[in-house]
Protein backbone atom coordinates (compact mmCIF):
# COMPACT_ATOMS: atom_id res chain seq x y z
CA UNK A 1 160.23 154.93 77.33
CA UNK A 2 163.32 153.85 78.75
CA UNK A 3 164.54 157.33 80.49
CA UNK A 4 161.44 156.63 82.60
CA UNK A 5 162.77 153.64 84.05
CA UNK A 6 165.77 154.30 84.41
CA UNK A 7 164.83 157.37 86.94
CA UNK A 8 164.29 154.09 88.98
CA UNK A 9 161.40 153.78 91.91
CA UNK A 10 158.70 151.55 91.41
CA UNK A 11 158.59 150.95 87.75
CA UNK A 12 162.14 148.82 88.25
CA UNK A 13 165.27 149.08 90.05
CA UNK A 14 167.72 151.77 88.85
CA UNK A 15 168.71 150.91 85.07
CA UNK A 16 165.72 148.65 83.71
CA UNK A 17 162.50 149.56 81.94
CA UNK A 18 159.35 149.14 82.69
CA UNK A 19 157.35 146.74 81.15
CA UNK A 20 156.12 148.37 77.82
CA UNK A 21 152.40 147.47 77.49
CA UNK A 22 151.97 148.64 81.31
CA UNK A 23 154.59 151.13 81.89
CA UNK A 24 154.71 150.43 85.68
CA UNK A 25 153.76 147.67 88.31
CA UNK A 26 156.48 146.45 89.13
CA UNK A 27 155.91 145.45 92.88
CA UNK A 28 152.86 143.50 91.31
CA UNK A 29 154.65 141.83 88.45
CA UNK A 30 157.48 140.93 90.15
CA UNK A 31 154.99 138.49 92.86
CA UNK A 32 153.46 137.42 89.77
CA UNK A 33 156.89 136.16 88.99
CA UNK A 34 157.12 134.20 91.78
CA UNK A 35 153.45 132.63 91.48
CA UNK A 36 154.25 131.25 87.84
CA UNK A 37 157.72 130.07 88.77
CA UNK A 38 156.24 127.91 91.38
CA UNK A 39 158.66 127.43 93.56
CA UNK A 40 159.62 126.82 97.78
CA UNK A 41 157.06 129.37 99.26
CA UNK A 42 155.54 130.97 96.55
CA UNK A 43 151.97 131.12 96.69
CA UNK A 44 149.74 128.43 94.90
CA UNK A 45 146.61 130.78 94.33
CA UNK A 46 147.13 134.60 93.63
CA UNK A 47 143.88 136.79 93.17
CA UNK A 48 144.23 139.87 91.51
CA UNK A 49 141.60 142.48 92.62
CA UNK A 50 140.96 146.37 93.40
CA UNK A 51 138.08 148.89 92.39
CA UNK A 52 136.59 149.21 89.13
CA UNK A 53 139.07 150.73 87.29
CA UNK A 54 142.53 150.44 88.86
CA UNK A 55 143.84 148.47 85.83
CA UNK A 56 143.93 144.80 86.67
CA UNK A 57 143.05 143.84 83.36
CA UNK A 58 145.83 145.49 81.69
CA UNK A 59 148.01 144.10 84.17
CA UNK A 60 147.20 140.70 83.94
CA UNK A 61 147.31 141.60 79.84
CA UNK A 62 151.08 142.40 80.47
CA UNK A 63 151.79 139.61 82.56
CA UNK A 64 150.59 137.05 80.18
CA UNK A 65 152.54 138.67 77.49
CA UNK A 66 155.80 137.39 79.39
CA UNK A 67 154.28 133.86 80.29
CA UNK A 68 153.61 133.10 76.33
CA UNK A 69 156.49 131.81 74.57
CA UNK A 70 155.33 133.94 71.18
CA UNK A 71 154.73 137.16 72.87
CA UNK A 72 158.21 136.83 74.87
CA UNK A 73 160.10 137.05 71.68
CA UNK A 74 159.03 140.37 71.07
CA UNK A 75 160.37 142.18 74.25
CA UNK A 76 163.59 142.97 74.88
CA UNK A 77 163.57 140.98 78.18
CA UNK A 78 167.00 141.92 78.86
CA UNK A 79 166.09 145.68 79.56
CA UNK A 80 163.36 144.39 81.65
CA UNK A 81 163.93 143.95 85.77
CA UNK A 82 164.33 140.17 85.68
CA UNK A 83 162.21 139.98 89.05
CA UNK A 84 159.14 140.66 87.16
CA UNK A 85 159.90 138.41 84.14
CA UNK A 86 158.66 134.95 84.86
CA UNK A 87 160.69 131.71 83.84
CA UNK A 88 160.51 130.24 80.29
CA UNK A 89 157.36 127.82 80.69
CA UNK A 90 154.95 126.78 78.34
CA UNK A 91 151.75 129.22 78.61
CA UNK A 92 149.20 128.68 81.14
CA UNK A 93 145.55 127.62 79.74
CA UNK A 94 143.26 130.76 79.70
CA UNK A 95 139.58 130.64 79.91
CA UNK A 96 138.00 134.45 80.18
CA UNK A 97 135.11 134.20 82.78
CA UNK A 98 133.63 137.38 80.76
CA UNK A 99 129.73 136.64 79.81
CA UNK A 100 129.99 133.20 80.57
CA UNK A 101 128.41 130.31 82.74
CA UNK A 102 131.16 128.27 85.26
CA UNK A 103 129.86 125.47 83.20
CA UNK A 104 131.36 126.59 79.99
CA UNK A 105 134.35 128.05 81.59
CA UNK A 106 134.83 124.61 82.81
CA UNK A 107 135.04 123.14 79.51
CA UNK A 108 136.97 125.66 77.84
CA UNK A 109 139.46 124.11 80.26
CA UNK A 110 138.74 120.96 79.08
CA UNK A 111 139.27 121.48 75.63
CA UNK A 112 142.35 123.02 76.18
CA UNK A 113 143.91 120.20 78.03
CA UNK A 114 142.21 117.54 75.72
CA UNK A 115 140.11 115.64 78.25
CA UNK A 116 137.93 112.91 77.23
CA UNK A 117 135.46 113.11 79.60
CA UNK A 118 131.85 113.99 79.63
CA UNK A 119 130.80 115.30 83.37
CA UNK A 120 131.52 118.33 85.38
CA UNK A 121 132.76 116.22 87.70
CA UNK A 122 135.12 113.92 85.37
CA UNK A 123 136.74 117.50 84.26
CA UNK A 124 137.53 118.51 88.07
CA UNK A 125 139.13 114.71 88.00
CA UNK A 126 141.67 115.13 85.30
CA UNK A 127 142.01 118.66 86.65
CA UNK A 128 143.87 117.00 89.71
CA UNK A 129 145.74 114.12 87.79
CA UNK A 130 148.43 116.88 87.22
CA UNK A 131 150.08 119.96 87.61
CA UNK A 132 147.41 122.77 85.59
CA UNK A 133 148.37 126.31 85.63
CA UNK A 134 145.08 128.47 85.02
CA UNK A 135 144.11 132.15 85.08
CA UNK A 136 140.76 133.19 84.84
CA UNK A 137 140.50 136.56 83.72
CA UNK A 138 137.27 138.94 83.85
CA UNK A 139 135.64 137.28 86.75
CA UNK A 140 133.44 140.96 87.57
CA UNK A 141 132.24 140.11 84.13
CA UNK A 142 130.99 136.86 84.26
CA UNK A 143 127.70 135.66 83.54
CA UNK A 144 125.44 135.84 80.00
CA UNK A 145 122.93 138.23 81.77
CA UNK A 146 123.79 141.55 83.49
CA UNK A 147 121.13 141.61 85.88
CA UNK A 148 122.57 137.99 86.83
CA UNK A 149 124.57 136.86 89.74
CA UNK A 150 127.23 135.52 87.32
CA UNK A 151 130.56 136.35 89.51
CA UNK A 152 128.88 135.18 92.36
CA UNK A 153 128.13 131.87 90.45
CA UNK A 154 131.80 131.86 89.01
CA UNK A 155 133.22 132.20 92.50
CA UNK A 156 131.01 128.81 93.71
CA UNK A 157 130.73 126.77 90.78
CA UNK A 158 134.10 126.97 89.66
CA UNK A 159 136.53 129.16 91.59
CA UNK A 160 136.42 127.61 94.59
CA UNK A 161 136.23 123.97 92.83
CA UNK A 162 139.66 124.78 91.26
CA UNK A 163 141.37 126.69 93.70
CA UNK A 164 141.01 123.40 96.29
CA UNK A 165 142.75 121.11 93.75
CA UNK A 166 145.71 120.85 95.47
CA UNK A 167 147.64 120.31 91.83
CA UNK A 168 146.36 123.28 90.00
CA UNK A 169 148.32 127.00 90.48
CA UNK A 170 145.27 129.45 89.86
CA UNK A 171 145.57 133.29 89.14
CA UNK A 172 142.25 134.80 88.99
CA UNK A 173 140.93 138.56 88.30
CA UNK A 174 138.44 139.15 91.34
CA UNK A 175 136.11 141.38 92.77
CA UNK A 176 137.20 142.20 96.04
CA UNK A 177 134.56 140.42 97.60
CA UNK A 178 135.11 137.31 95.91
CA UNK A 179 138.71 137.35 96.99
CA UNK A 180 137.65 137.52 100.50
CA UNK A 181 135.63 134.27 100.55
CA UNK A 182 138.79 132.52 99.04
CA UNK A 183 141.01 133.28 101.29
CA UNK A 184 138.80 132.45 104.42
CA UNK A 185 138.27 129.57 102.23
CA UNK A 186 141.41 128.02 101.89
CA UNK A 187 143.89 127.05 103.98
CA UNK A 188 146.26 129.58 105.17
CA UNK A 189 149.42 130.19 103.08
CA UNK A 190 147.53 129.11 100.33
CA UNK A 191 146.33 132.10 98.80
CA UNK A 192 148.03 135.70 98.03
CA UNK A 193 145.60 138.92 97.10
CA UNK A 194 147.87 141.63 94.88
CA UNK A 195 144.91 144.80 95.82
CA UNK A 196 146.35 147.70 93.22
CA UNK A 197 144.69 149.83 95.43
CA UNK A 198 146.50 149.00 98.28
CA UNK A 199 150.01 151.33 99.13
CA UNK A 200 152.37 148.60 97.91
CA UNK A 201 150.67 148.15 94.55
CA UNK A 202 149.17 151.70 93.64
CA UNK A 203 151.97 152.92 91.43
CA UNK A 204 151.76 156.35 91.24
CA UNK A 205 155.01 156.82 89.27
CA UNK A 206 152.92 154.39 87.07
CA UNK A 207 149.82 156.55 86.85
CA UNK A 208 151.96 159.66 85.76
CA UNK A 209 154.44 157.51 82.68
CA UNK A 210 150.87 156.39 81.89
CA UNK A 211 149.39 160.01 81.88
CA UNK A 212 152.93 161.71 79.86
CA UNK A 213 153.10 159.11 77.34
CA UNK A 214 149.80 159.74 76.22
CA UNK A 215 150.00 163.39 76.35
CA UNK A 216 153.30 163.22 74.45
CA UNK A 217 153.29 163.75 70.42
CA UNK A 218 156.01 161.69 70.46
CA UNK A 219 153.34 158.70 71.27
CA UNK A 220 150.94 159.91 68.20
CA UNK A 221 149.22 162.86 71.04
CA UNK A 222 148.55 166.32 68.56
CA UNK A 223 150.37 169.33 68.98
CA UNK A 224 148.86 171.51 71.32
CA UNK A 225 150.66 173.37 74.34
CA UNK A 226 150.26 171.43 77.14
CA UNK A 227 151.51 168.43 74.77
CA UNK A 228 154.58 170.07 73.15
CA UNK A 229 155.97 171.59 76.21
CA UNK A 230 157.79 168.33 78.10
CA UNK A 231 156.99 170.16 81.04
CA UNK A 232 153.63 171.49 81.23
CA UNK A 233 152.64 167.84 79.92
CA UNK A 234 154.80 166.34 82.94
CA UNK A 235 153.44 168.67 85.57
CA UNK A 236 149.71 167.87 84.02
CA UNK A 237 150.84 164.16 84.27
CA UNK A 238 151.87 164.31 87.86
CA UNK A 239 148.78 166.06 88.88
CA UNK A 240 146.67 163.97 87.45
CA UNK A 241 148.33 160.61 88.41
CA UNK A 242 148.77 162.25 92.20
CA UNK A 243 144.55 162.94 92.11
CA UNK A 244 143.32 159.83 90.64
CA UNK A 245 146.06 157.71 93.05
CA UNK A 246 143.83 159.51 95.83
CA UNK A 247 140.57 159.35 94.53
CA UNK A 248 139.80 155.98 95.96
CA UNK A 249 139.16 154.05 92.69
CA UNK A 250 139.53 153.89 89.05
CA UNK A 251 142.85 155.26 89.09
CA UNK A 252 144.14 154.12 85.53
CA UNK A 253 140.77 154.47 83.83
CA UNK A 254 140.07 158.53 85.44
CA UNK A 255 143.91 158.49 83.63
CA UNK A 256 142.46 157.18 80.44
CA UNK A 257 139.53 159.27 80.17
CA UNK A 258 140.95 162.87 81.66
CA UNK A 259 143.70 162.85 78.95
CA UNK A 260 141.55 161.59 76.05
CA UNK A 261 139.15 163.93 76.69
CA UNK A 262 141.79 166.58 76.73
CA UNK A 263 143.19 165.44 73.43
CA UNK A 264 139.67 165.36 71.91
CA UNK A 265 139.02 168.83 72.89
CA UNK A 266 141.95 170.72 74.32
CA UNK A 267 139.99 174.32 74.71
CA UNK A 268 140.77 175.43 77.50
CA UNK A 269 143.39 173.74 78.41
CA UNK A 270 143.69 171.54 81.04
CA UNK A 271 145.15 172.98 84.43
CA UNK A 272 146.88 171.08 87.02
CA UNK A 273 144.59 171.86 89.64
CA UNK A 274 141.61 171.45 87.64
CA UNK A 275 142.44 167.25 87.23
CA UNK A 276 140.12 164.60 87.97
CA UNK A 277 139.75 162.21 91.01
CA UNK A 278 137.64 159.18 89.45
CA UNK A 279 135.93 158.27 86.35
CA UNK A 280 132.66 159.96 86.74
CA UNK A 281 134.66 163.03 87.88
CA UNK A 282 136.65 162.72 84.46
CA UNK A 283 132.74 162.61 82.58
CA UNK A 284 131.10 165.46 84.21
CA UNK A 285 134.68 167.64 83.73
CA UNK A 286 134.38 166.40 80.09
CA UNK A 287 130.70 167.51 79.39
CA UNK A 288 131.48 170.97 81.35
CA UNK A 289 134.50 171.94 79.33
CA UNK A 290 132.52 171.61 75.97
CA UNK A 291 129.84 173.60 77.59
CA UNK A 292 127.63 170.51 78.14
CA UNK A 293 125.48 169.54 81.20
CA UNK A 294 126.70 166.41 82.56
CA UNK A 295 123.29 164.97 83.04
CA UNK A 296 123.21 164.98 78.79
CA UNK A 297 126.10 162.78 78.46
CA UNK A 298 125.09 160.92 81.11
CA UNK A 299 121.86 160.34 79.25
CA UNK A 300 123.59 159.71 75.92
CA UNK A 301 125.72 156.73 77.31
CA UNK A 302 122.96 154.99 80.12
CA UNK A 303 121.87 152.79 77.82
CA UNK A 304 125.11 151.35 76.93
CA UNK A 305 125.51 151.27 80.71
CA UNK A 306 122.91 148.81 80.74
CA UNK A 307 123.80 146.71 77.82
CA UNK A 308 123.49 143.22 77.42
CA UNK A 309 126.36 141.36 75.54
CA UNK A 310 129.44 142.79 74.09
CA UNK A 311 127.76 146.19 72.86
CA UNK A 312 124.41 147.86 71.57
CA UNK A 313 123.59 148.22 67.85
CA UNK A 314 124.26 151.73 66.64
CA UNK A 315 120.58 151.56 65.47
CA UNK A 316 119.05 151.16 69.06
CA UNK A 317 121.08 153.80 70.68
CA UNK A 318 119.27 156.66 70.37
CA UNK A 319 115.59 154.88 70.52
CA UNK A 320 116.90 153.37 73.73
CA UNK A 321 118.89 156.40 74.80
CA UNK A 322 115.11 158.23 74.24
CA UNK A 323 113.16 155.59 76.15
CA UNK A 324 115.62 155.83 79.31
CA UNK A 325 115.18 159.57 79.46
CA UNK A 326 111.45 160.05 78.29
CA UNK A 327 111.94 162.06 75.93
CA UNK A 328 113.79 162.58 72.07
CA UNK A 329 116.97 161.73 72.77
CA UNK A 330 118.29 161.66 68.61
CA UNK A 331 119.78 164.94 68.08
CA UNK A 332 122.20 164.94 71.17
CA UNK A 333 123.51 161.77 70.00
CA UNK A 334 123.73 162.48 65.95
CA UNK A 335 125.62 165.65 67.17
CA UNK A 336 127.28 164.23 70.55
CA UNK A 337 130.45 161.99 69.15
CA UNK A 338 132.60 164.96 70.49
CA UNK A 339 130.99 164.96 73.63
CA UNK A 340 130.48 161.04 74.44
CA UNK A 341 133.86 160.24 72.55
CA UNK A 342 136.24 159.69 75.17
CA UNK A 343 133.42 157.43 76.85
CA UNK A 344 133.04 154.94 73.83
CA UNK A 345 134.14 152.86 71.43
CA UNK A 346 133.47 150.30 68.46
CA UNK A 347 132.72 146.87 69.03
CA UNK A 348 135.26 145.02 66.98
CA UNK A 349 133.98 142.04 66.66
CA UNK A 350 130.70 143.07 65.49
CA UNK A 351 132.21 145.34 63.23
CA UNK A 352 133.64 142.14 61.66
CA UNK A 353 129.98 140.40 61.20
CA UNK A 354 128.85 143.47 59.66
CA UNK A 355 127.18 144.66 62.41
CA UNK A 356 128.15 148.09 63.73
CA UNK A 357 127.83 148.23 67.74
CA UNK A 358 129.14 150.30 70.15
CA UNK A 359 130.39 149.65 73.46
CA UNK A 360 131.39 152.04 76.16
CA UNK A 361 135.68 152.47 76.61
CA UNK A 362 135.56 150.23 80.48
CA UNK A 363 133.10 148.38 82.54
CA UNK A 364 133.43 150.25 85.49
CA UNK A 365 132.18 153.29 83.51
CA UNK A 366 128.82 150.87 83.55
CA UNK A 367 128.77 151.23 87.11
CA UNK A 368 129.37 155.11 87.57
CA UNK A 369 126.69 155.55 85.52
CA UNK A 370 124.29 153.03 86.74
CA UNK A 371 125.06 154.75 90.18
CA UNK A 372 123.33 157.47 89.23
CA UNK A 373 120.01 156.42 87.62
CA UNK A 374 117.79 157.12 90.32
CA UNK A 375 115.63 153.44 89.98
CA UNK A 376 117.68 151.10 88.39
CA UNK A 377 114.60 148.41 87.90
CA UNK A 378 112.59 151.29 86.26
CA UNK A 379 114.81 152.28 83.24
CA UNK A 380 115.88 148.31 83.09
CA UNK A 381 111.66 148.47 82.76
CA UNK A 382 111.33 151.02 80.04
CA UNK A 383 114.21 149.29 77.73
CA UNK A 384 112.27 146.19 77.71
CA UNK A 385 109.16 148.17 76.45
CA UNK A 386 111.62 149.90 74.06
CA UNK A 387 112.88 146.63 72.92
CA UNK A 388 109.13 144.86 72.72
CA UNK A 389 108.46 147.86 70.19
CA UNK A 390 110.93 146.45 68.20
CA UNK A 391 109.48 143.00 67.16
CA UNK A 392 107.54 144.10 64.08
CA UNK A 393 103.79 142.48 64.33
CA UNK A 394 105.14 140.58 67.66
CA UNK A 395 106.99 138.16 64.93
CA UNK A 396 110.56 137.14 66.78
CA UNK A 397 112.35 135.97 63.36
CA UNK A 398 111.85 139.60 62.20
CA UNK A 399 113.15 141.17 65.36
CA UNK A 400 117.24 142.06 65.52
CA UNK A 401 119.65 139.90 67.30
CA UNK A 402 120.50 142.36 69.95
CA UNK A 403 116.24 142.71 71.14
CA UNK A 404 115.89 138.63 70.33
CA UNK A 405 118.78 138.05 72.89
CA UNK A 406 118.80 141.11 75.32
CA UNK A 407 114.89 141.59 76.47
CA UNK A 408 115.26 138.75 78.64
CA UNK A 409 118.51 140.16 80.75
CA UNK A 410 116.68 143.39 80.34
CA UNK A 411 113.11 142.11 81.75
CA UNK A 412 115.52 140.13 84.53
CA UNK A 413 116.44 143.27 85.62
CA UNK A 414 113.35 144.96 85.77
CA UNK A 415 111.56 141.94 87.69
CA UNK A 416 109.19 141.55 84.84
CA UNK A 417 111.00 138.53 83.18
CA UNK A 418 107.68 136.03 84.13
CA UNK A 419 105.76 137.89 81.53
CA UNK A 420 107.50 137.00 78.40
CA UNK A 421 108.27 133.63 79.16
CA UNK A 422 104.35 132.59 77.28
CA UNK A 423 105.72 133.11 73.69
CA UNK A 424 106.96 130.05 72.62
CA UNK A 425 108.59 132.02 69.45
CA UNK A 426 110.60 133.60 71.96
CA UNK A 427 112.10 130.68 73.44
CA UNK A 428 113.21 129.23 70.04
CA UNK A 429 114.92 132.72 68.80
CA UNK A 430 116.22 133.94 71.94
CA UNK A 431 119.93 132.76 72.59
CA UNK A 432 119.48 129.89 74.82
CA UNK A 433 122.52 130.54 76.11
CA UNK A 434 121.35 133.81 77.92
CA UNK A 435 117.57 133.05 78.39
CA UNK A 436 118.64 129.70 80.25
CA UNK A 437 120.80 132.19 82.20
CA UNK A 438 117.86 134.59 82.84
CA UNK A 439 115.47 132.22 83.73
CA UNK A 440 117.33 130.14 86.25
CA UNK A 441 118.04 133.59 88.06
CA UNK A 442 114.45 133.87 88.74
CA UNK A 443 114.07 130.00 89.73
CA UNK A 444 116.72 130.80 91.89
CA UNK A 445 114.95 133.69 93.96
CA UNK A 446 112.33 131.51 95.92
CA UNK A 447 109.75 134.72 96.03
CA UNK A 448 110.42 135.12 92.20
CA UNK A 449 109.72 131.23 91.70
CA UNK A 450 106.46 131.38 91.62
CA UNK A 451 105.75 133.25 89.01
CA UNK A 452 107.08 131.31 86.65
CA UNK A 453 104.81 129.68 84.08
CA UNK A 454 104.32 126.57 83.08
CA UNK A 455 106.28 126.72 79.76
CA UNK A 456 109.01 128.74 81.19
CA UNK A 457 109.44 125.70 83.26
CA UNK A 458 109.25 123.33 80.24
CA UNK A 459 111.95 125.87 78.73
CA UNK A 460 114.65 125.09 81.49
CA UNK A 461 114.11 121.67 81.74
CA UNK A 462 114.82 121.90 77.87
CA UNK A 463 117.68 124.16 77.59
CA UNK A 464 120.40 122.15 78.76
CA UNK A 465 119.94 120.52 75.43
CA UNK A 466 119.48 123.18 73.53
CA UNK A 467 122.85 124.76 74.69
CA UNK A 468 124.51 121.38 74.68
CA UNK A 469 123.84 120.98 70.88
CA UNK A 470 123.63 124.67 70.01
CA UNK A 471 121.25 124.13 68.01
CA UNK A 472 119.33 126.57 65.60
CA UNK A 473 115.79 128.02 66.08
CA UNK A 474 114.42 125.28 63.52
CA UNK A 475 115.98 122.94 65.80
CA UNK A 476 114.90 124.38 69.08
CA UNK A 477 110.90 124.90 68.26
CA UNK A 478 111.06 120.89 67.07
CA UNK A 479 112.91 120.02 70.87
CA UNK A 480 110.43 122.68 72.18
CA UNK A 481 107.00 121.85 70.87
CA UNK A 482 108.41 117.78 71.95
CA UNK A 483 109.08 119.04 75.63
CA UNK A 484 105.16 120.86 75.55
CA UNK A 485 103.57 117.77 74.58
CA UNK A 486 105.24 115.52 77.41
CA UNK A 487 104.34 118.54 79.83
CA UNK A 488 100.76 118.86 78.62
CA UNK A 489 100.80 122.24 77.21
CA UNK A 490 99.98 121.02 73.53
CA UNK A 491 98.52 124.64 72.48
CA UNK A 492 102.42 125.89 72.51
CA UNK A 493 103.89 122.97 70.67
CA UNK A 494 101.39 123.54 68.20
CA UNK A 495 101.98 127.59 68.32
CA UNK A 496 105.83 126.57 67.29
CA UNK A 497 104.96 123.42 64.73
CA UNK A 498 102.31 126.64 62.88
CA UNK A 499 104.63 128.52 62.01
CA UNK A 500 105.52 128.39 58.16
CA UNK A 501 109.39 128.01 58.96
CA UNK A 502 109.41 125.29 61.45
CA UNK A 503 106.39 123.35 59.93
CA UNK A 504 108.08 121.09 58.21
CA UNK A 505 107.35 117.37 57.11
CA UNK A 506 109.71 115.24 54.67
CA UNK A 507 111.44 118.61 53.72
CA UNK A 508 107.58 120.27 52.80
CA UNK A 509 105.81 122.96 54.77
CA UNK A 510 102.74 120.55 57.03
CA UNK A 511 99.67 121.83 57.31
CA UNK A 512 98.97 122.80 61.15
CA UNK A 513 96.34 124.65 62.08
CA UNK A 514 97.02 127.97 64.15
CA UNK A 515 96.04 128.01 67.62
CA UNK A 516 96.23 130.88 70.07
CA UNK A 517 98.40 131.14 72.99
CA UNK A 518 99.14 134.42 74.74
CA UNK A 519 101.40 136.68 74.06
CA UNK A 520 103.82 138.88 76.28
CA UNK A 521 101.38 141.55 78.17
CA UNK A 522 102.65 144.60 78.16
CA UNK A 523 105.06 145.13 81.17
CA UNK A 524 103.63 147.52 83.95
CA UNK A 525 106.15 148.75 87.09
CA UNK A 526 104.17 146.66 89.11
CA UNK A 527 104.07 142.56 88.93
């Protein structure tokens, strides 16, 4: 890669590489430079921000590469422009805001630095008792529910909290939204915002090493014509990087998808003036070259568009896929991997617990695609159904992980969460972790209030303790059916103590007799 950098522009000054996870950004890493050396002028707060898309995460990726002492060793620094390479310091602490609560963002910090405290508020004290140098990644990602307000809540709770320690140096990945409350937030000279959409960070030169490297069998690309020829693939890199650079957003993920959709299927080949602008341009080019309708692949990948957690079990994806579009949905996606290929991947870390999931490749393809359903409520509506369909004979310890702890981001989104908070089986499977989260979004909508009943409210007052000890559904029905006796709703604490696996007295099963309390109705478009 080095004959790219040394054309000079904005990957480095004449002579120097660019960085080789990133291949580009220089204007960008070199400010980051400055942040994390910390010194006369440099800003004390930098948030990192742009469309869906533009590649802050990778940059950030990159950045932190040259902050940690491990990962520094294994880059020839010397070939690097030593503007963007930040000064030998011990690695800043962090905590990924990705599916998470401010509150447990907040600890991770505290574990990291060792406190011994045991309040929010004790945590934000050691916080200032010395210099802390934190980057929150994922911040567009936070929050255990997807129909949450979890950035929003990140920005409030913790964000803001941290970035008005005067001691603590704070990079943060943003939306661009959050980034303006911060800065009308803070004082002025506090706070820098690096926008990779904006002139002096977009990087074209970027886009197009990004775009040729890819394309180039030299890189592990197959043969094909536009690859071997050095310069139909740079002509077809330049094109492409020129047209996503002006397609307003996305630009490094419409990159990623145009040329490994080319890759995957290469007839006809691609033509300069045939390249994609953004990400759902890249899709609909995709399904059109294998003689697809768009709409299909659209269809195939909505539901992991509306996924909760890290992915959706390969087993669900074509009953869900089915119950978003109303009708059979299987055979497009037993015989669609070529199509919807480019758009997805594995979920790794299932993968590793035996469970196969699948994700799709980047967020912001979630939101292309979500742009398009035409009532986003509705189909958040008809995977809850799907997912109720699931629990065989309404029995929670038989259903799967993924319908135990989505339906209740799922039924958030669709307004319809009220209905399923009267199983009491529910509340000791579910993840607490993301039915706490669901629940206090609709406590937190004043209209939505309301409708919450009476053991949904004995639920939150519960949870805290039931994510504080994470404890285990045998664990949770016994701090349950406890917290429905002191609220007066004895018919669910005995619902909970009945069942054979929680009824349990000096290690035998009791004998409780069986009342009735209702079950989830079935969930109607209208409250």
């Amino acid at each position: 890669m080095g004959e790219h950098g040394e054309n000079g522009g904005e990957n480095g000054r004449v002579g120097y590489e660019p960085h080789p996870l990133i291949g580009g950004r220089g204007a960008a890493l070199r400010d980051l430079a400055v942040w994390r050396a910390g010194g006369a002028g440099a800003p004390r707060v930098v948030l990192l921000t742009g469309s869906p898309g533009c590649g802050s995460s990778r940059l950030l990726t990159g950045f932190l590469m040259l902050c940690d002492p491990g990962y520094r060793e294994r880059i020839a620094l010397e070939r690097l422009d030593p503007a963007t390479v930040p000064p030998p310091l011990p690695a800043p602490a962090v905590p990924s805001a990705a599916g998470r609560t401010p509150a447990q963002v907040l600890w991770l910090l505290a574990d990291h630095y060792g406190f011994d405290v045991t309040r929010d508020a004790e945590v934000y004290e050691a916080l200032g008792a010395g210099e802390r140098v934190v980057v929150v990644p994922y911040v567009d990602q936070a929050g255990p529910v997807r129909a949450g307000r979890g950035p929003g809540r990140m920005l409030r709770e913790l964000l803001l909290p941290l970035a008005g320690i005067e001691s603590v140096r704070l990079l943060a990945e943003v939306p661009r939204e959050s980034a303006s409350v911060l800065v009308q937030a803070l004082p002025a000279g506090t706070v820098q915002v690096i926008d990779l959409d904006a002139p002096e960070f977009l990087d074209v030169e970027g886009l197009a090493l990004q775009a040729e490297v890819t394309l180039d069998p030299a890189f592990g690309a197959p043969d094909l014509p536009f690859t071997v020829d050095a310069g139909a693939r740079r002509a077809l890199a330049s094109a492409l990087a020129g047209r996503a650079a002006s397609g307003g957003s996305g630009s490094r993920l419409t990159v990623q998808l145009a040329t490994t959709g080319w890759l995957l299927a290469p007839e006809p080949a691609p033509r300069p003036d045939g390249v994609p602008g953004t990400p759902g341009e890249a899709l609909d080019l995709h399904a059109r070259r294998l003689g697809a309708d768009p709409s299909v692949l659209r269809a195939t990948l909505a539901p992991l568009a509306l996924v909760e957690g890290a992915g959706l079990p390969l087993s669900l994806w074509a009953p869900l896929a089915s119950a978003l579009a109303g009708r059979d949905m299987a055979a497009e996606i037993a015989d669609g991997m070529l199509l919807a290929g480019p758009f997805v991947q594995p979920v790794e870390e299932a993968a590793a617990e035996g469970e196969a999931q699948i994700a799709l490749a980047h967020p912001a393809l979630g939101g292309t695609i979500r742009a398009q359903l035409p009532d986003l409520a509705a189909a958040q509506l008809r995977l809850a159904q799907a997912l109720l369909g699931q629990v065989p004979d309404q029995d929670w310890s038989r259903a799967a992980r993924y319908v135990r702890d989505g339906i209740a981001g799922h039924a958030l989104g669709a307004g319809q969460l009220p209905r399923l908070l009267t199983d009491p089986s529910l509340m000791a499977y579910a993840d607490p972790v993301a039915l706490r989260a669901a629940v206090e979004e609709v406590e937190a909508d004043e209209a939505s209030a309301a409708r919450l009943p009476p053991p949904a409210r004995t639920y939150l007052r519960t949870a805290p303790l039931l994510t504080r000890t994470q404890a285990d559904p045998p664990l949770r029905a016994k701090l349950l059916a406890a917290a429905f006796d002191e609220d007066g709703l004895p018919e669910y604490a005995q619902a909970l103590r009945a069942r054979p696996e929680f009824a349990v007295q000096d290690g035998r099963p009791a004998s409780v007799p069986s009342p009735t309390v209702p079950h989830p109705r079935p969930m109607e478009t209208q409250p």
